[in-house]
C-alpha atoms as a PDB file:
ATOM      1  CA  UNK A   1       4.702 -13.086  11.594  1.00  0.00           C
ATOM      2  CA  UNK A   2       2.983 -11.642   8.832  1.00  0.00           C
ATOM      3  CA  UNK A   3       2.336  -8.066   8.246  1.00  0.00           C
ATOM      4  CA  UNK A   4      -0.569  -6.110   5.936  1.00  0.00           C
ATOM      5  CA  UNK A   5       0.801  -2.987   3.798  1.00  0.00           C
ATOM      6  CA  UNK A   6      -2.004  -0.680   2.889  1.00  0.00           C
ATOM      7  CA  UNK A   7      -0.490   2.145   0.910  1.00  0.00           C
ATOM      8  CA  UNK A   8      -2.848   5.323  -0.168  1.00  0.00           C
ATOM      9  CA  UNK A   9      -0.864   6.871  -3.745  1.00  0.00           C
ATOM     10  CA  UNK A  10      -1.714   9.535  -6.169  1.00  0.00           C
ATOM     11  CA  UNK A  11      -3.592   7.512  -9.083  1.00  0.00           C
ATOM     12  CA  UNK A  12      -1.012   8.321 -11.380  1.00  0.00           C
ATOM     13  CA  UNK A  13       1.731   6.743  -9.047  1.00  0.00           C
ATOM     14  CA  UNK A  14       0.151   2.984  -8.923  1.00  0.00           C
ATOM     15  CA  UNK A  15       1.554   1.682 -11.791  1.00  0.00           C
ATOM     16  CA  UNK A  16       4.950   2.460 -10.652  1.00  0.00           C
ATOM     17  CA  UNK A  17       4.212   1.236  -7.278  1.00  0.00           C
ATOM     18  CA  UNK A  18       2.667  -1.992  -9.009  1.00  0.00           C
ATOM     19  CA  UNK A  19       6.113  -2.444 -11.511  1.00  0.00           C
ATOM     20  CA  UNK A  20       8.517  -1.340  -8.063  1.00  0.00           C
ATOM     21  CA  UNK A  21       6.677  -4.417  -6.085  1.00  0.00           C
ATOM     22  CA  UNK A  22       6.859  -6.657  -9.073  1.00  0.00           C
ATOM     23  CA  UNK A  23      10.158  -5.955 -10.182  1.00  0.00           C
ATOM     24  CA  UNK A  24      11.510  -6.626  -6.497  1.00  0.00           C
ATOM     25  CA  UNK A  25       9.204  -9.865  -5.753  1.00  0.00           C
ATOM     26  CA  UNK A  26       6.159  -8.957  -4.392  1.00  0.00           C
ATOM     27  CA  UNK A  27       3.839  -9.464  -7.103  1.00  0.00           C
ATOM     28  CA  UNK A  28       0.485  -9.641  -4.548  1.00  0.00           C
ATOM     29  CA  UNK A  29      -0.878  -6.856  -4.360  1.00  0.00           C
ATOM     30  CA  UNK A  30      -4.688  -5.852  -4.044  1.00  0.00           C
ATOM     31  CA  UNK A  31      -5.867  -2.274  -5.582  1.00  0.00           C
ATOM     32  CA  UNK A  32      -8.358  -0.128  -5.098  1.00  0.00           C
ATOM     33  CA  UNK A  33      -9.772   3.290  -6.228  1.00  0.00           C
ATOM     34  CA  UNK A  34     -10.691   5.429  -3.281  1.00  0.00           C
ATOM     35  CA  UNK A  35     -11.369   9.116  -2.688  1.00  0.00           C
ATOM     36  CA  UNK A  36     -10.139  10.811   1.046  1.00  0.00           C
ATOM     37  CA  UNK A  37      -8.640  13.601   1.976  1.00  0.00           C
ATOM     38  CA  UNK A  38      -5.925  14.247   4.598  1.00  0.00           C
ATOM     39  CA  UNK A  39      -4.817  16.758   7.002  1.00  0.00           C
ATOM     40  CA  UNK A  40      -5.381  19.717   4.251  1.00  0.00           C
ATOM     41  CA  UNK A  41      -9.038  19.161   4.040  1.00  0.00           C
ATOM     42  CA  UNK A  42      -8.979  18.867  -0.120  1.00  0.00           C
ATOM     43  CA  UNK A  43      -8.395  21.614  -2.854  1.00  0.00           C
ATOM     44  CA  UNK A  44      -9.688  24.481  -3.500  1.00  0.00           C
ATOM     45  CA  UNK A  45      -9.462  25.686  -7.150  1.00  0.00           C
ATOM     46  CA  UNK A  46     -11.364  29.245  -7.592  1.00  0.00           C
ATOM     47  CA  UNK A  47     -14.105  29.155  -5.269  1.00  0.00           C
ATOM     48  CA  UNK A  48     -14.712  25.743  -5.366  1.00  0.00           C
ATOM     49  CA  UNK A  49     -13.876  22.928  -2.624  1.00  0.00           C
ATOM     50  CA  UNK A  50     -12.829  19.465  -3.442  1.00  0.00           C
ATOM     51  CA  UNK A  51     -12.723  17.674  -0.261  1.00  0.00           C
ATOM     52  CA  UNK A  52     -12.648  14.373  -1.685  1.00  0.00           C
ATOM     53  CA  UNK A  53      -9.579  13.662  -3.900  1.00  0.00           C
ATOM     54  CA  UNK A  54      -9.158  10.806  -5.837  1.00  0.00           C
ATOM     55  CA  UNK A  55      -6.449   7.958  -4.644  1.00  0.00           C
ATOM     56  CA  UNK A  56      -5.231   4.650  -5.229  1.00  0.00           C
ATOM     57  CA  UNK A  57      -5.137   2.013  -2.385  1.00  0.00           C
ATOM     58  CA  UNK A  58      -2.769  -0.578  -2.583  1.00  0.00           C
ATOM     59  CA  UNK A  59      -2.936  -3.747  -0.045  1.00  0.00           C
ATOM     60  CA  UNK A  60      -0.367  -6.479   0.190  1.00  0.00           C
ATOM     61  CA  UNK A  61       0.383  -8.823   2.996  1.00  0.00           C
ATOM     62  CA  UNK A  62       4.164  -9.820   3.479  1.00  0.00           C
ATOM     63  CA  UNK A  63       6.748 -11.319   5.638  1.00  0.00           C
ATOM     64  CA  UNK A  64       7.500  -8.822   8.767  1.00  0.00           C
ATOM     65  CA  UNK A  65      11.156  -9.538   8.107  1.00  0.00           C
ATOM     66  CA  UNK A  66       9.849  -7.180   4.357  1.00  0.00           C
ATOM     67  CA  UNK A  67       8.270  -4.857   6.425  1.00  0.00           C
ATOM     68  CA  UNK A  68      11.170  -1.967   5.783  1.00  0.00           C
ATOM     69  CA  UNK A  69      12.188  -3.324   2.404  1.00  0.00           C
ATOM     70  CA  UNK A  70       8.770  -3.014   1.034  1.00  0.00           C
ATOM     71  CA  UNK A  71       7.652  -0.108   2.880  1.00  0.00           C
ATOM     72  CA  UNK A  72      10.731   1.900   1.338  1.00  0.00           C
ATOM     73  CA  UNK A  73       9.823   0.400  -2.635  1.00  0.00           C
ATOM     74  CA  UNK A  74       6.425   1.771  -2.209  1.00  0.00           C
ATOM     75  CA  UNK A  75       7.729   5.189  -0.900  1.00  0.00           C
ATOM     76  CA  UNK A  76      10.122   5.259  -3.565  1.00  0.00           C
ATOM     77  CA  UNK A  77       8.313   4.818  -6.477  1.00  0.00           C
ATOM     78  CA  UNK A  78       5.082   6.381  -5.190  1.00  0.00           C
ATOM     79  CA  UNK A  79       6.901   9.839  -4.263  1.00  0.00           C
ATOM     80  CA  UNK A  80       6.375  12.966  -6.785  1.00  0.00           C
ATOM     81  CA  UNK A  81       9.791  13.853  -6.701  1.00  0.00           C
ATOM     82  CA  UNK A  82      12.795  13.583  -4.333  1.00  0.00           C
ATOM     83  CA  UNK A  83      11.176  15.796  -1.765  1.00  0.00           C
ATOM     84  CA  UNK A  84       7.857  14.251  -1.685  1.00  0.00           C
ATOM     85  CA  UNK A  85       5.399  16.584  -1.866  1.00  0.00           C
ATOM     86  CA  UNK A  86       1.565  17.140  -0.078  1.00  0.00           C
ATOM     87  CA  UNK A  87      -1.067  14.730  -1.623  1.00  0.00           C
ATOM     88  CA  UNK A  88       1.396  11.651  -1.981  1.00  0.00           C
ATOM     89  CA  UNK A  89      -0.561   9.383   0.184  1.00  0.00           C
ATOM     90  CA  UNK A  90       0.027   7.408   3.016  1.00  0.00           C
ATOM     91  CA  UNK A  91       1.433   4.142   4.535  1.00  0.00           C
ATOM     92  CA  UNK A  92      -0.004   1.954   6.749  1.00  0.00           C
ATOM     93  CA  UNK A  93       1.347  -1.043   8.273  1.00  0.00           C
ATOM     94  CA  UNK A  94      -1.050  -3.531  10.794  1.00  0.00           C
ATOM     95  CA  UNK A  95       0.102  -7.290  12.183  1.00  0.00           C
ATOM     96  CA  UNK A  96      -2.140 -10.080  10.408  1.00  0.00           C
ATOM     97  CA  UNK A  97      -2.882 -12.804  13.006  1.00  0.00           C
ATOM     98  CA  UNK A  98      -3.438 -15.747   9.791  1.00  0.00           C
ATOM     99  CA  UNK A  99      -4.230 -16.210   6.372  1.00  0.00           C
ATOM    100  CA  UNK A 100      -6.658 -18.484   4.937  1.00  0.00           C
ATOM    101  CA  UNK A 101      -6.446 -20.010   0.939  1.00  0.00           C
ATOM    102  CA  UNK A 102     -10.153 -20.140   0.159  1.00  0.00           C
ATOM    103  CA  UNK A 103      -9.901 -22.950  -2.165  1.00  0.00           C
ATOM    104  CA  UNK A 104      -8.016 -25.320  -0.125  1.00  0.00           C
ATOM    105  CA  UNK A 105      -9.216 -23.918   3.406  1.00  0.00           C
ATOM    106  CA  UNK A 106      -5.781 -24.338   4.440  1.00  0.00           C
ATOM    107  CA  UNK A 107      -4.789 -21.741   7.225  1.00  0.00           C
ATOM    108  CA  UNK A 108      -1.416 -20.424   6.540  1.00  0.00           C
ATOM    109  CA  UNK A 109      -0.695 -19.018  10.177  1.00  0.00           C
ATOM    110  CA  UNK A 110       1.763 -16.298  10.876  1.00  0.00           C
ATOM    111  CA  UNK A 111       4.360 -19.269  12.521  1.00  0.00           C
ATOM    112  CA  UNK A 112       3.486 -21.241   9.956  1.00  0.00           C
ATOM    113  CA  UNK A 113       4.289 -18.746   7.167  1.00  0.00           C
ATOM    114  CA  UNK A 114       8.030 -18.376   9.153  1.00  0.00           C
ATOM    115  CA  UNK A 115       9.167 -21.761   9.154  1.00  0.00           C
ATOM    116  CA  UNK A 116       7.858 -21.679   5.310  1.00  0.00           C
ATOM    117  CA  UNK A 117      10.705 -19.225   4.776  1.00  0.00           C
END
């Protein structure tokens, strides 16, 4: 079975998120810039509210057997310091039913991706 990894990061994080991934094999990755806020509604700096922060998504679909491994490298390298701190984003993790190489049109199943391995 194969598993998607969308990870939300301060912008100033995703490069050691990127090298973290890279550095330990998973090289796919998928990155966007995105602007959210979470369960503090924004900043406020002086009177004025910023309710839409900039962030960093990044996507990558792995192995479920990776799921902990790769969840943990992102959390590791995407944290502020060793307590973590409010603002450093968000992991989410969903099942991905198959994969599909546009250029081939091969379908690269989730049992098919397992006996791959």
């Amino acid at each position: 079975m194969m598993i998607m990894v969308r990870a939300i990061v301060r912008p100033e994080k995703a490069d050691d998120v990127l090298a973290a991934l890279m550095d330990n094999g998973f090289p796919a990755v998928t990155k966007y810039s995105v602007a959210g806020r979470g369960k503090q509604r924004g900043i406020k700096i002086g009177e004025v509210t910023y309710d839409e922060i900039p962030k960093t998504m990044l996507m990558s679909v792995v192995n479920a057997a990776d799921k902990d491994f790769v969840v943990n490298t992102i959390m590791d390298a995407a944290r502020s310091d060793k307590g973590g701190a409010f603002g450093d984003g968000k992991i989410f993790v969903t099942d991905v039913e198959s994969v599909f190489t546009i250029s081939s049109g091969v379908e690269d199943t989730a049992a098919a991706s397992e006996e791959a391995a």
